[in-house]
C-alpha atoms as a PDB file:
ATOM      1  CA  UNK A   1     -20.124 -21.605 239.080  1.00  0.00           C
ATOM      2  CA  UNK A   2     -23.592 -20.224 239.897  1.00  0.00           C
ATOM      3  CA  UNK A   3     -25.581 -17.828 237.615  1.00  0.00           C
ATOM      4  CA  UNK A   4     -24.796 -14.828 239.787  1.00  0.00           C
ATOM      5  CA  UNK A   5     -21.339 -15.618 240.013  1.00  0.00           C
ATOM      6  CA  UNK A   6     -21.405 -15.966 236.142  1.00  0.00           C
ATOM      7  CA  UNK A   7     -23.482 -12.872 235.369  1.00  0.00           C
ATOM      8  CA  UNK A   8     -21.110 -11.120 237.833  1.00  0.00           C
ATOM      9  CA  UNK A   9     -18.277 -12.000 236.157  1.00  0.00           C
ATOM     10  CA  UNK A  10     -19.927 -10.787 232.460  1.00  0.00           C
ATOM     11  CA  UNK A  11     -20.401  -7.115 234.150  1.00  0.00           C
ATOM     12  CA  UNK A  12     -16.632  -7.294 235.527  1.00  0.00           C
ATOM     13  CA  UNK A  13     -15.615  -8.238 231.715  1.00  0.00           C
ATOM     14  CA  UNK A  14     -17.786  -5.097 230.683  1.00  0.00           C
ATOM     15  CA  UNK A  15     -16.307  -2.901 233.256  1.00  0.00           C
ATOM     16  CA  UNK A  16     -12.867  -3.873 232.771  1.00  0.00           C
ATOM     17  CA  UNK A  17     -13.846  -3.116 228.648  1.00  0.00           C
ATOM     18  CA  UNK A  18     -15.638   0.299 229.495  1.00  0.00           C
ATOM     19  CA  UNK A  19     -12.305   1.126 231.582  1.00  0.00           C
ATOM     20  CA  UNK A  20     -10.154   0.474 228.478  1.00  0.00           C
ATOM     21  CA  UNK A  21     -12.143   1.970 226.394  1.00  0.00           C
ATOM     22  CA  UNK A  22     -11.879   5.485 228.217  1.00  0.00           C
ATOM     23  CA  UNK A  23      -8.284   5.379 229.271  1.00  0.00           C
ATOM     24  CA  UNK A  24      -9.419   5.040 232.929  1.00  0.00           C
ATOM     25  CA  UNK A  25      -7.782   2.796 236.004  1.00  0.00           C
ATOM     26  CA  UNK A  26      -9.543  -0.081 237.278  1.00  0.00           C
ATOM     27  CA  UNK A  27      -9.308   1.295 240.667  1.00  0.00           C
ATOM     28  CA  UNK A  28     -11.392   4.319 239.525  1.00  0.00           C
ATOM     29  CA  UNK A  29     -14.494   2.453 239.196  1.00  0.00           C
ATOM     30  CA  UNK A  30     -16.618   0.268 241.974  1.00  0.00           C
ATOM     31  CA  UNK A  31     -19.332  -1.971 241.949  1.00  0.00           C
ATOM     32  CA  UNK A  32     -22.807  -0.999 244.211  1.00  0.00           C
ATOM     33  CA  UNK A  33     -24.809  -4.354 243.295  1.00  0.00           C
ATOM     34  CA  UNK A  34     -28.492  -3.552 243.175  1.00  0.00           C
ATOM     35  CA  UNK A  35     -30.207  -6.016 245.623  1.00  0.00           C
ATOM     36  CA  UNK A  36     -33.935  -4.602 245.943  1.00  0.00           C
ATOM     37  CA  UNK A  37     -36.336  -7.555 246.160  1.00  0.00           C
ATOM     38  CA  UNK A  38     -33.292 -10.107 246.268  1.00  0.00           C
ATOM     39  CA  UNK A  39     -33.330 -12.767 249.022  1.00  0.00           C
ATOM     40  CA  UNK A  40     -30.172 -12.791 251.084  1.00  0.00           C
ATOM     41  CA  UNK A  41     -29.411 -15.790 250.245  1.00  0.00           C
ATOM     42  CA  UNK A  42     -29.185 -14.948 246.597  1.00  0.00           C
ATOM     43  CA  UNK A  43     -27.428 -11.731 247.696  1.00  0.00           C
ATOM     44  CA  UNK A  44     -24.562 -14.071 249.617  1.00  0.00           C
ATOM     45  CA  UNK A  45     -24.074 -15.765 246.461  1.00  0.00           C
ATOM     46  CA  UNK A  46     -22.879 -12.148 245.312  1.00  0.00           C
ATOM     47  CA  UNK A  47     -21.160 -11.613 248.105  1.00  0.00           C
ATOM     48  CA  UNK A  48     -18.932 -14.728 247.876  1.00  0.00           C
ATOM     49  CA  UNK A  49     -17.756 -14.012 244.002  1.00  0.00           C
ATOM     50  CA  UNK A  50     -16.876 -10.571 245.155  1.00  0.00           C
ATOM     51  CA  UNK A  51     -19.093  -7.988 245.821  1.00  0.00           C
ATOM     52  CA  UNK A  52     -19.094  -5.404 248.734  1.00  0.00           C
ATOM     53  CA  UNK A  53     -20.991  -2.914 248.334  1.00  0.00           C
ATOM     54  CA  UNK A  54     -24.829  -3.349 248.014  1.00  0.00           C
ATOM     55  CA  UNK A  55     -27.368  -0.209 247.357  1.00  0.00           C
ATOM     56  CA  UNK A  56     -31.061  -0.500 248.657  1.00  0.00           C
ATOM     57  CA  UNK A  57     -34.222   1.301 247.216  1.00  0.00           C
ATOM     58  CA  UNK A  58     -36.712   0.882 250.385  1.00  0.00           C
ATOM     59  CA  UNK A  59     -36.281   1.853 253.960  1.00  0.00           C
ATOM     60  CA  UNK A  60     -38.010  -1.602 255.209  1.00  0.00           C
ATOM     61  CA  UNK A  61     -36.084  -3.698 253.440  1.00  0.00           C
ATOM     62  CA  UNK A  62     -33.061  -2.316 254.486  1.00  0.00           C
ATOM     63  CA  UNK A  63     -33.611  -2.464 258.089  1.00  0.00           C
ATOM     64  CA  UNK A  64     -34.905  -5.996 257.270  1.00  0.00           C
ATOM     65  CA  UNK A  65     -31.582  -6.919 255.861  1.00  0.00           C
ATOM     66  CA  UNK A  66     -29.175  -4.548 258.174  1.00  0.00           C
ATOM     67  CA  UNK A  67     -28.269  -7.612 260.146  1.00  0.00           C
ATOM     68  CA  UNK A  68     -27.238  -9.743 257.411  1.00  0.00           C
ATOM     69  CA  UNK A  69     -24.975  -6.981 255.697  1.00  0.00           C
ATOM     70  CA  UNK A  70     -23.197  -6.015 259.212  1.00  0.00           C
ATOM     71  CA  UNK A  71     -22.422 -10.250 259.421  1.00  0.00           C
ATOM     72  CA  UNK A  72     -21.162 -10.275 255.838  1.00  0.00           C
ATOM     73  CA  UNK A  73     -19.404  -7.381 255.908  1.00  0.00           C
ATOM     74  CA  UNK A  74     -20.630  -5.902 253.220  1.00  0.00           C
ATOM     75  CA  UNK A  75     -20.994  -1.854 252.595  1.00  0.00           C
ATOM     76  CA  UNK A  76     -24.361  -0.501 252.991  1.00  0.00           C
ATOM     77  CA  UNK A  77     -25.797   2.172 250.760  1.00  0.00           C
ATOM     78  CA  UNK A  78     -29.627   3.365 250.372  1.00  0.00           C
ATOM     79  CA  UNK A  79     -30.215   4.598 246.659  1.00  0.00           C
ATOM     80  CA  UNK A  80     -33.900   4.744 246.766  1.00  0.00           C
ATOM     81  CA  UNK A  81     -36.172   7.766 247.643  1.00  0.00           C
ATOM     82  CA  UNK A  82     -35.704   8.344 251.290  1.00  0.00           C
ATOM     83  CA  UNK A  83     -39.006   9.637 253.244  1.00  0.00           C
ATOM     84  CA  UNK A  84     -38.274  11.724 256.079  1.00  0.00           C
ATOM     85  CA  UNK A  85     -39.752   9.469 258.994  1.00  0.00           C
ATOM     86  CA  UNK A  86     -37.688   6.415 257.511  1.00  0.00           C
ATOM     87  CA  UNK A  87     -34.589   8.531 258.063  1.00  0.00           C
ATOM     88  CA  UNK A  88     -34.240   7.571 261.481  1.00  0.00           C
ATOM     89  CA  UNK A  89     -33.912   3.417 259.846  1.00  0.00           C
ATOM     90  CA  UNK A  90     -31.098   4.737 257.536  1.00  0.00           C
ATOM     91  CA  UNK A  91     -29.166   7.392 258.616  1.00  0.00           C
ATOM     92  CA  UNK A  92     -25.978   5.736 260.615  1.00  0.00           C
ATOM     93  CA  UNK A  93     -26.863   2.012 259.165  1.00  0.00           C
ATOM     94  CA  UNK A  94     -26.452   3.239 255.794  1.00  0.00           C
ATOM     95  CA  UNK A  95     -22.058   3.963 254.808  1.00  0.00           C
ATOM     96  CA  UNK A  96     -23.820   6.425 252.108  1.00  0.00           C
ATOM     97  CA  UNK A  97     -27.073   7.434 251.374  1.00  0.00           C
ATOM     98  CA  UNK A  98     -27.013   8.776 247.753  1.00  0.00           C
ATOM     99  CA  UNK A  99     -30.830  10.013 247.076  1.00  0.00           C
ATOM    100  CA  UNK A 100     -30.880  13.235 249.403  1.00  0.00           C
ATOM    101  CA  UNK A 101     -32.910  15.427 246.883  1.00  0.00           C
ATOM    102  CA  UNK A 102     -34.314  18.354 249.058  1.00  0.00           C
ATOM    103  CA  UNK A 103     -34.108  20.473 252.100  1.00  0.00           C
ATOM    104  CA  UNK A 104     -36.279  19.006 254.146  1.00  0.00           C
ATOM    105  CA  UNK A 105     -34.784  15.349 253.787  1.00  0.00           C
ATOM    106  CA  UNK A 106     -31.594  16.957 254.350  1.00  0.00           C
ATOM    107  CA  UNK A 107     -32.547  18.808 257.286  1.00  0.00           C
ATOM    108  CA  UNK A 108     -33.436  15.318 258.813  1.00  0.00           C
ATOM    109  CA  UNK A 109     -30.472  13.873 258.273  1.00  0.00           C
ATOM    110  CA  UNK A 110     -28.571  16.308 259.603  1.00  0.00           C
ATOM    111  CA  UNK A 111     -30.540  16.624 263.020  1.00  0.00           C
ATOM    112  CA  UNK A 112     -30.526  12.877 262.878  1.00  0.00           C
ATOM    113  CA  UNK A 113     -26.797  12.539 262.873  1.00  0.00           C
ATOM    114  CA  UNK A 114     -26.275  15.317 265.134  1.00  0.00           C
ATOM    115  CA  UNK A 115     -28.101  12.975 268.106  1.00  0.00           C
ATOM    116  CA  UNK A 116     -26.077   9.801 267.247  1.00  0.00           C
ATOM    117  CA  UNK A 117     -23.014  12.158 267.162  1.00  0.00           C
ATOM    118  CA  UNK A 118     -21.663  11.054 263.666  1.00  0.00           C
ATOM    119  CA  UNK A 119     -21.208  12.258 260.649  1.00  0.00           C
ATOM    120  CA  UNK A 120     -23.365  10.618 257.430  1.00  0.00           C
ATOM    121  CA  UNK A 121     -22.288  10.787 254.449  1.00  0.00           C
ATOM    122  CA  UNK A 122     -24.702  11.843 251.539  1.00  0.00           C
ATOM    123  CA  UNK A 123     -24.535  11.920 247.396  1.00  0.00           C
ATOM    124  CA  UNK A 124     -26.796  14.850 246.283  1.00  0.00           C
ATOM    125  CA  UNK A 125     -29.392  13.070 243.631  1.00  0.00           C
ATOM    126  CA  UNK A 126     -29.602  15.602 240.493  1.00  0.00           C
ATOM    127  CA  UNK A 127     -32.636  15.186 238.077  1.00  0.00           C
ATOM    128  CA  UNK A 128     -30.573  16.177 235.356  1.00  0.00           C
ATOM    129  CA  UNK A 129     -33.225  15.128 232.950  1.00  0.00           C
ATOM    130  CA  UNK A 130     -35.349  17.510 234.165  1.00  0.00           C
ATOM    131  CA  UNK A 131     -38.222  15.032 235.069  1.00  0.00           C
ATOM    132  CA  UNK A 132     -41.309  16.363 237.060  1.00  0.00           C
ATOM    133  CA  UNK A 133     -41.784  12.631 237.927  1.00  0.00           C
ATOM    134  CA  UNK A 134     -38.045  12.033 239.072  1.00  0.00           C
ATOM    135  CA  UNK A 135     -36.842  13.019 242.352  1.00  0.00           C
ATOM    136  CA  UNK A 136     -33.670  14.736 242.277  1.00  0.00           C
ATOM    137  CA  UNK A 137     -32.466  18.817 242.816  1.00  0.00           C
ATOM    138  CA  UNK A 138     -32.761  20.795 239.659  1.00  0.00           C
ATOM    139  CA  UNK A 139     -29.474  21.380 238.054  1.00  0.00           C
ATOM    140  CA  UNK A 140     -30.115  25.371 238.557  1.00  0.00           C
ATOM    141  CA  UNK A 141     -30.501  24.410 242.009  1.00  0.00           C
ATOM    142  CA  UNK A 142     -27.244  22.431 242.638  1.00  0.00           C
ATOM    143  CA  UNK A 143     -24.709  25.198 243.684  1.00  0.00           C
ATOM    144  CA  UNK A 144     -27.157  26.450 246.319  1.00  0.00           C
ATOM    145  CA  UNK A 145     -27.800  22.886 247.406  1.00  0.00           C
ATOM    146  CA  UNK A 146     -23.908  22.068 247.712  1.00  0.00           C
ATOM    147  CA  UNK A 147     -23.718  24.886 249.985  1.00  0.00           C
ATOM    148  CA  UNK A 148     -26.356  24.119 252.135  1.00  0.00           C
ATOM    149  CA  UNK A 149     -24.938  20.368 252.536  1.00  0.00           C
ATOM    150  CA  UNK A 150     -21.557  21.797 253.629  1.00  0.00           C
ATOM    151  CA  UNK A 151     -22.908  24.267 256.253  1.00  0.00           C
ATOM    152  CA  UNK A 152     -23.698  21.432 257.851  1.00  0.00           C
ATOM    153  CA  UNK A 153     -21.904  19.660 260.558  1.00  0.00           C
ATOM    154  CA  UNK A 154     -22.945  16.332 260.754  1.00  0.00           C
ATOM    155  CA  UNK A 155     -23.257  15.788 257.344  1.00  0.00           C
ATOM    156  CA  UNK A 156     -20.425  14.989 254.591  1.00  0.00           C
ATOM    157  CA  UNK A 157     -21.041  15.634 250.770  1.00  0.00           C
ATOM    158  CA  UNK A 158     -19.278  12.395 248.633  1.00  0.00           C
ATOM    159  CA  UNK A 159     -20.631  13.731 245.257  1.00  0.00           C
ATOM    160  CA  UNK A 160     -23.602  13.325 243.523  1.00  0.00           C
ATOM    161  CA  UNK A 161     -26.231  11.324 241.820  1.00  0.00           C
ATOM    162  CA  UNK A 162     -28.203  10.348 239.312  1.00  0.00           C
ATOM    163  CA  UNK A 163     -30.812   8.324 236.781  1.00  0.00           C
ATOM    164  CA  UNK A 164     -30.921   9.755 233.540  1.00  0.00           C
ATOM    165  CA  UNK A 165     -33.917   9.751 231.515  1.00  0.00           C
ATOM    166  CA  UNK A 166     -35.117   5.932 230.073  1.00  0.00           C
ATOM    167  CA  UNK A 167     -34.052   5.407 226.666  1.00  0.00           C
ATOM    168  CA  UNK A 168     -31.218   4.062 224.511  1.00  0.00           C
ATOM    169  CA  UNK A 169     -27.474   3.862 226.643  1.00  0.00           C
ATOM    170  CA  UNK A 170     -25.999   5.977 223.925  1.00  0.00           C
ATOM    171  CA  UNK A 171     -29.143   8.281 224.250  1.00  0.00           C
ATOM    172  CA  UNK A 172     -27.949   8.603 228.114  1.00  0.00           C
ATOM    173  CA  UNK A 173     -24.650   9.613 226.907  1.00  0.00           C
ATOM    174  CA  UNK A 174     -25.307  13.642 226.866  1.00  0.00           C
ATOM    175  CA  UNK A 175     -26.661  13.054 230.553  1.00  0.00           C
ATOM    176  CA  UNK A 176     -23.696  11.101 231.988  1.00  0.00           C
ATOM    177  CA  UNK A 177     -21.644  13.958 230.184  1.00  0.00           C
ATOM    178  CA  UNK A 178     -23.455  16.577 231.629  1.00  0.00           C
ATOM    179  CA  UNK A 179     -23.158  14.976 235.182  1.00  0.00           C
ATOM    180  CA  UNK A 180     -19.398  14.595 234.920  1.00  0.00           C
ATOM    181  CA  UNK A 181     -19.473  18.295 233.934  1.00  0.00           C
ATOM    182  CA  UNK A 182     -20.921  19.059 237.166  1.00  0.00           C
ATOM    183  CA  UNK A 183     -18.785  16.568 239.431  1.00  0.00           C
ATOM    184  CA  UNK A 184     -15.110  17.750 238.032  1.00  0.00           C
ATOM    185  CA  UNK A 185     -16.906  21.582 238.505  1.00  0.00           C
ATOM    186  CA  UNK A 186     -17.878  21.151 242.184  1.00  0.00           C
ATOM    187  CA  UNK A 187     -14.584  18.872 242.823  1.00  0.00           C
ATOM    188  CA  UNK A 188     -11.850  21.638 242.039  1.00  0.00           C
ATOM    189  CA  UNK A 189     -13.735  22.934 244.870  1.00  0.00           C
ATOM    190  CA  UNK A 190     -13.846  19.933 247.734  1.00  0.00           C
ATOM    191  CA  UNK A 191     -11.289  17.652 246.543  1.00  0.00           C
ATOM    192  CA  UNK A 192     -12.578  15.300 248.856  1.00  0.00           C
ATOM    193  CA  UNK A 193     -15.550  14.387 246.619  1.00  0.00           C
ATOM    194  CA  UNK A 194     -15.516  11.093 245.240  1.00  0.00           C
ATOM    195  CA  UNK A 195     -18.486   9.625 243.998  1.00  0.00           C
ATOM    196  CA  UNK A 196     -20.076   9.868 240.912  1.00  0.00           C
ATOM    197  CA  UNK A 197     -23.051   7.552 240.749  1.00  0.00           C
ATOM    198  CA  UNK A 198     -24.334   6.755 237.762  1.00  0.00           C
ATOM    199  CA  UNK A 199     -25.118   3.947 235.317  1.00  0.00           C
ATOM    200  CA  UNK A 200     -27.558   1.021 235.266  1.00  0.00           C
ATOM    201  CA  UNK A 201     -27.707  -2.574 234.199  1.00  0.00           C
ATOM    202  CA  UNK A 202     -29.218  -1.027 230.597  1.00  0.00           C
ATOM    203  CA  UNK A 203     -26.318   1.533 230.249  1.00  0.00           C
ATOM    204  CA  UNK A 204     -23.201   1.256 232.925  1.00  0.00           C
ATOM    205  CA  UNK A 205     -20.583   0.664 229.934  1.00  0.00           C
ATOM    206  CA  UNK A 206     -21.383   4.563 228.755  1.00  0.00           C
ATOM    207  CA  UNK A 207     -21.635   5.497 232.114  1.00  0.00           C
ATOM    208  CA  UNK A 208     -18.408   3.925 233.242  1.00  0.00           C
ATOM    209  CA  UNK A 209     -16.914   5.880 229.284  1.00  0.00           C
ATOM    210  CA  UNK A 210     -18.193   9.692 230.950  1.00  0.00           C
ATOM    211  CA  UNK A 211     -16.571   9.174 233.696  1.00  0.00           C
ATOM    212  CA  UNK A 212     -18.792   7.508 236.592  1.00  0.00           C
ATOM    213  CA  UNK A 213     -16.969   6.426 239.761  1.00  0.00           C
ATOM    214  CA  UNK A 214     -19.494   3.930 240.990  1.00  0.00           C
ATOM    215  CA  UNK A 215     -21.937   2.171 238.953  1.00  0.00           C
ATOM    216  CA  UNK A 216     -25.405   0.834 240.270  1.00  0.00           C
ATOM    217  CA  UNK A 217     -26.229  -2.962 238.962  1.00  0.00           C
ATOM    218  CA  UNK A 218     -29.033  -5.228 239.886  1.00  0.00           C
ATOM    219  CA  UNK A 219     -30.704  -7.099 237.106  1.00  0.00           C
ATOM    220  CA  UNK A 220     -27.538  -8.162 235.469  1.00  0.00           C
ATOM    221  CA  UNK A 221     -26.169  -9.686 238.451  1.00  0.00           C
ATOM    222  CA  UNK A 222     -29.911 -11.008 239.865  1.00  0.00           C
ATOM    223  CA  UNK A 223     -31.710 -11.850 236.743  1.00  0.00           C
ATOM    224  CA  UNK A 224     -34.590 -10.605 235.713  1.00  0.00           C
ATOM    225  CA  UNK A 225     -37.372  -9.523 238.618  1.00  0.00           C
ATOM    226  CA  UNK A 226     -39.881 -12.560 239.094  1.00  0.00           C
ATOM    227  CA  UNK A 227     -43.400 -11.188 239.704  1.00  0.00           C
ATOM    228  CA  UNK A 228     -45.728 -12.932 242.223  1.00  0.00           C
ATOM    229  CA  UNK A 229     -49.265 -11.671 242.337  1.00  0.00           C
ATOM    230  CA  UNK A 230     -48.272  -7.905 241.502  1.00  0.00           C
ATOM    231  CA  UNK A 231     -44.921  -8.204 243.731  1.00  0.00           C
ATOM    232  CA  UNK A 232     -41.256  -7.885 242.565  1.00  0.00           C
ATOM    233  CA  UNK A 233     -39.234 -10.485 244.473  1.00  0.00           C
ATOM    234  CA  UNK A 234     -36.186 -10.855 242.582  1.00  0.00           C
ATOM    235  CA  UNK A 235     -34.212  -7.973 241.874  1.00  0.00           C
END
């Protein structure tokens, strides 16, 4: 076995724990393996012991990559921050884009979709840490921002979002909390929402215990990022 396939198979142990832990299904709970700076053939490796779905932080990367996911089959998110002239890479390639953080971006989208005549689907990213440095709507913002996304036509709200503030997993606890507040709130509303995206490499298992439906690991399935002169290139 190779060391993805064995690190994989460490974070399925964890989930599976997590699951157990909180009472949950298995079935409640998917994998979105983290693959920014990872080489594709590192990334099949991933792909072979089991993962489908894959999240990517940069616009170029993703389109770099596009080719390779549509040939492996594999589901395509973007997680990263999204610029508004790299929509037009994204929207359509991507199954779910789950960093759409402000009107404008949104607005994009939407008039991107409309020409390609589908429908995108988008997680609304919530800085529920209340970060000035963080992208992400304000949580005093979110019930204005749902109803914006579902005026829409062309675009389709899956839930929401988000990255806690850095610290300690049981630190991140209160925020995971807080988000599952807010997904069960908006839910009763559009059943239809599924996604609750939360949880790193650092914290998952207490992500995965307040409820997250989909968690977002890279490093634990990758290794560590090797640096080479100032670049990432292993996620």
């Amino acid at each position: 076995m190779n060391e993805i396939a064995e690190r994989l198979e460490k974070v399925r142990e964890n989930i599976a724990l997590s699951i157990q832990r909180s009472g949950r299904k298995m079935n409640e709970v998917s994998l979105c393996a983290v693959t920014k700076y990872v080489e594709t053939d590192r990334i099949a490796l991933a792909a072979d012991a089991g993962v489908t779905i894959i999240g990517e932080n940069r616009a170029q990367e993703f389109s770099q990559k596009l080719t390779f996911y549509k040939q492996r089959q594999l589901s395509a998110h973007f997680i990263g921050q999204l610029q508004t002239n790299k929509v037009k890479y994204i929207c359509g390639n991507a199954d779910l884009i789950q960093s759409v953080d402000r009107d404008v971006l949104l607005s994009e989208i939407q008039s991107k979709a409309q020409k390609l005549g589908i429908i995108q689907p988008i997680l609304i990213q919530v800085n529920i840490g209340n970060e000035p440095q963080k992208g992400g709507i304000l949580l005093s913002e979110t019930e204005r921002f749902v109803d914006e996304v579902q005026s829409l036509t062309n675009v389709k709200l899956r839930g929401f979002m988000c990255v806690p503030p850095a610290g300690d997993p049981e630190d991140t606890r209160l925020y995971f909390r807080k988000m599952h507040d807010l997904f069960e709130k908006f839910k009763q509303i559009d059943p239809a929402m599924d996604v609750l995206s939360m949880g790193m490499s650092h914290d998952y298992t207490v992500a995965i215990e307040e409820g997250a439906t989909l968690i977002r690991v890279g490093t634990a399935i990758f290794g560590p990022r090797q640096i080479v002169g100032g670049i990432s290139i292993n996620g």
